[in-house]
Protein backbone atom coordinates (compact mmCIF):
# COMPACT_ATOMS: atom_id res chain seq x y z
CA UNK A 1 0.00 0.00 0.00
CA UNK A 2 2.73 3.02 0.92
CA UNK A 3 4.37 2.30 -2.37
CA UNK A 4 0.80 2.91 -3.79
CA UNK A 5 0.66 6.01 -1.72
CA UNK A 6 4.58 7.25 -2.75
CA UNK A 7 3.70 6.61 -6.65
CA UNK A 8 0.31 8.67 -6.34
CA UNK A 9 1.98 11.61 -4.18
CA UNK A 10 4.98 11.90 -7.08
CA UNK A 11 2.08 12.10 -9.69
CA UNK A 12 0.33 15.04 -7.71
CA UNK A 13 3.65 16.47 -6.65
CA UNK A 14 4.77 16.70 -10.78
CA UNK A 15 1.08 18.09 -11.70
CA UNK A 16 1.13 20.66 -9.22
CA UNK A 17 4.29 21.98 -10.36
CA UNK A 18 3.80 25.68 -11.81
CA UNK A 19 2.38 25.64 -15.32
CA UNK A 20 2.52 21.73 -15.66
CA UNK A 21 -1.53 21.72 -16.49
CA UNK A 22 -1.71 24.61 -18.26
CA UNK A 23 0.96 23.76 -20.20
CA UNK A 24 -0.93 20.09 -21.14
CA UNK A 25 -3.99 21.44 -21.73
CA UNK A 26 -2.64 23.45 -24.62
CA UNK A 27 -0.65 21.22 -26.07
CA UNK A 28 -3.96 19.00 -25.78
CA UNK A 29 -6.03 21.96 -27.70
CA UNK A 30 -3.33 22.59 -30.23
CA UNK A 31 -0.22 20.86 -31.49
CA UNK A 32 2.84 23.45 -30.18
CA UNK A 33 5.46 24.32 -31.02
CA UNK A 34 7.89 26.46 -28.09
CA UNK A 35 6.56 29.78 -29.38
CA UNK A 36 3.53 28.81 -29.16
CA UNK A 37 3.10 27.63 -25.83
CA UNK A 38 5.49 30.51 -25.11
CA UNK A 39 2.62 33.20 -26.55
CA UNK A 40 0.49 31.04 -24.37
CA UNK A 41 1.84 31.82 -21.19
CA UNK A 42 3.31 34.66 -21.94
CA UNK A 43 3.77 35.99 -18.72
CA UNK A 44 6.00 32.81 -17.46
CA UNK A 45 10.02 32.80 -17.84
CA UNK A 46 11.07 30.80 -21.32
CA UNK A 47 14.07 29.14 -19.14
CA UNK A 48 10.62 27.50 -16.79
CA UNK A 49 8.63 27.01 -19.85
CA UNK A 50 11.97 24.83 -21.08
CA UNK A 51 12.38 22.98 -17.86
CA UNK A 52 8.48 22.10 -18.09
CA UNK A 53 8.02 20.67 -21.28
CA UNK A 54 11.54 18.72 -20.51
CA UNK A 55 10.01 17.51 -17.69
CA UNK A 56 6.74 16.17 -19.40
CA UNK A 57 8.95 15.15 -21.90
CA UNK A 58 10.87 13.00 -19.67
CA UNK A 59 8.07 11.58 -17.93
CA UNK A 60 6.34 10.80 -21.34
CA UNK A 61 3.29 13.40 -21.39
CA UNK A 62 4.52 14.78 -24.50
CA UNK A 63 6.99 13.82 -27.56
CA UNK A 64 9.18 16.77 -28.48
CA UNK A 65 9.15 16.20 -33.14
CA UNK A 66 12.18 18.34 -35.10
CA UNK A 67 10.46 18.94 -38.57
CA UNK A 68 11.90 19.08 -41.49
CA UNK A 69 10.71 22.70 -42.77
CA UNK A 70 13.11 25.76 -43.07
CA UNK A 71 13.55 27.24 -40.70
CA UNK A 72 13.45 23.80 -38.33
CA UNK A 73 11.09 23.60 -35.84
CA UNK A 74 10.06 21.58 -32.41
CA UNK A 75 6.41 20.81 -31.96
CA UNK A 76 5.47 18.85 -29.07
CA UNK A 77 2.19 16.85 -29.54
CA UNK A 78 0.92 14.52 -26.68
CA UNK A 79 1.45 11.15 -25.59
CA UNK A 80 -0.93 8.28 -25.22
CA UNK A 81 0.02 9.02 -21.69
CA UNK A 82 -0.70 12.34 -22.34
CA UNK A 83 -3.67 12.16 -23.97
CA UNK A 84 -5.22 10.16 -20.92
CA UNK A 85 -4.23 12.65 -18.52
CA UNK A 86 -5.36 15.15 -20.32
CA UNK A 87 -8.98 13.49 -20.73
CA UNK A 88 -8.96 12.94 -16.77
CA UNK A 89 -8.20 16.72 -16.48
CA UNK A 90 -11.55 17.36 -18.22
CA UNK A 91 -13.46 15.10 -16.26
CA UNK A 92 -11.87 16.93 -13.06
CA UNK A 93 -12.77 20.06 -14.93
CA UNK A 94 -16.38 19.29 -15.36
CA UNK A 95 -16.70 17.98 -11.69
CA UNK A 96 -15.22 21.65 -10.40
CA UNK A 97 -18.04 23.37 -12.53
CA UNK A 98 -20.68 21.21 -11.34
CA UNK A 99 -19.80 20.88 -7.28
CA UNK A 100 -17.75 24.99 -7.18
C-alpha cells in the first residue's frame, strides 16, 4: 500500500508543479510548437517554460518532433500518456463546474 501512496503523491507532486496543467492542456487543444506555448503563457520565464516541457517530456506526457521545414522547428504533440491525462483533467474540470 505506501508504495501505492509514494507513486500517487509523485504524480500530484509533478502536476502541481507551476504551469505543468496549463501547459498540457494546450498542447492537448493545439499541437505546439515552443513559441507557441510561449505566446500562451506569456507571462512565465522561457528558461521554466523549457524545464516544463523537458520535464513532461521525460516523464512521457509529450513527444518533443524536429520537422523538417526551413527554418526547423520543435512541436510537441501529446502522448498516449498524455492524452489520458489530459482526458482525466476534463473530467476533473467538469466535476469543479458542477460541485464549485
Amino acid at each position: 500500500m505506501l508504495k501505492c501512496q509514494c507513486k500517487v503523491l509523485w504524480f500530484f507532486d509533478f502536476l502541481s508543479k507551476k504551469w505543468v496543467l496549463l501547459i498540457i492542456k494546450w498542447i492537448w487543444e493545439w499541437a505546439s510548437t515552443f513559441t507557441d506555448v510561449k505566446k500562451y503563457l506569456g507571462w512565465v520565464n522561457a528558461k521554466i517554460i523549457s524545464e516544463r516541457l523537458t520535464e513532461l517530456e521525460n516523464e512521457n506526457f509529450i513527444k518533443r518532433e524536429i520537422t523538417s521545414t526551413k527554418p526547423i522547428k520543435i512541436r510537441y504533440t501529446l502522448t498516449e500518456k498524455g492524452i489520458s491525462l489530459s482526458k482525466e483533467i476534463e473530467n476533473i474540470d467538469k466535476w469543479v463546474q458542477k460541485w464549485q
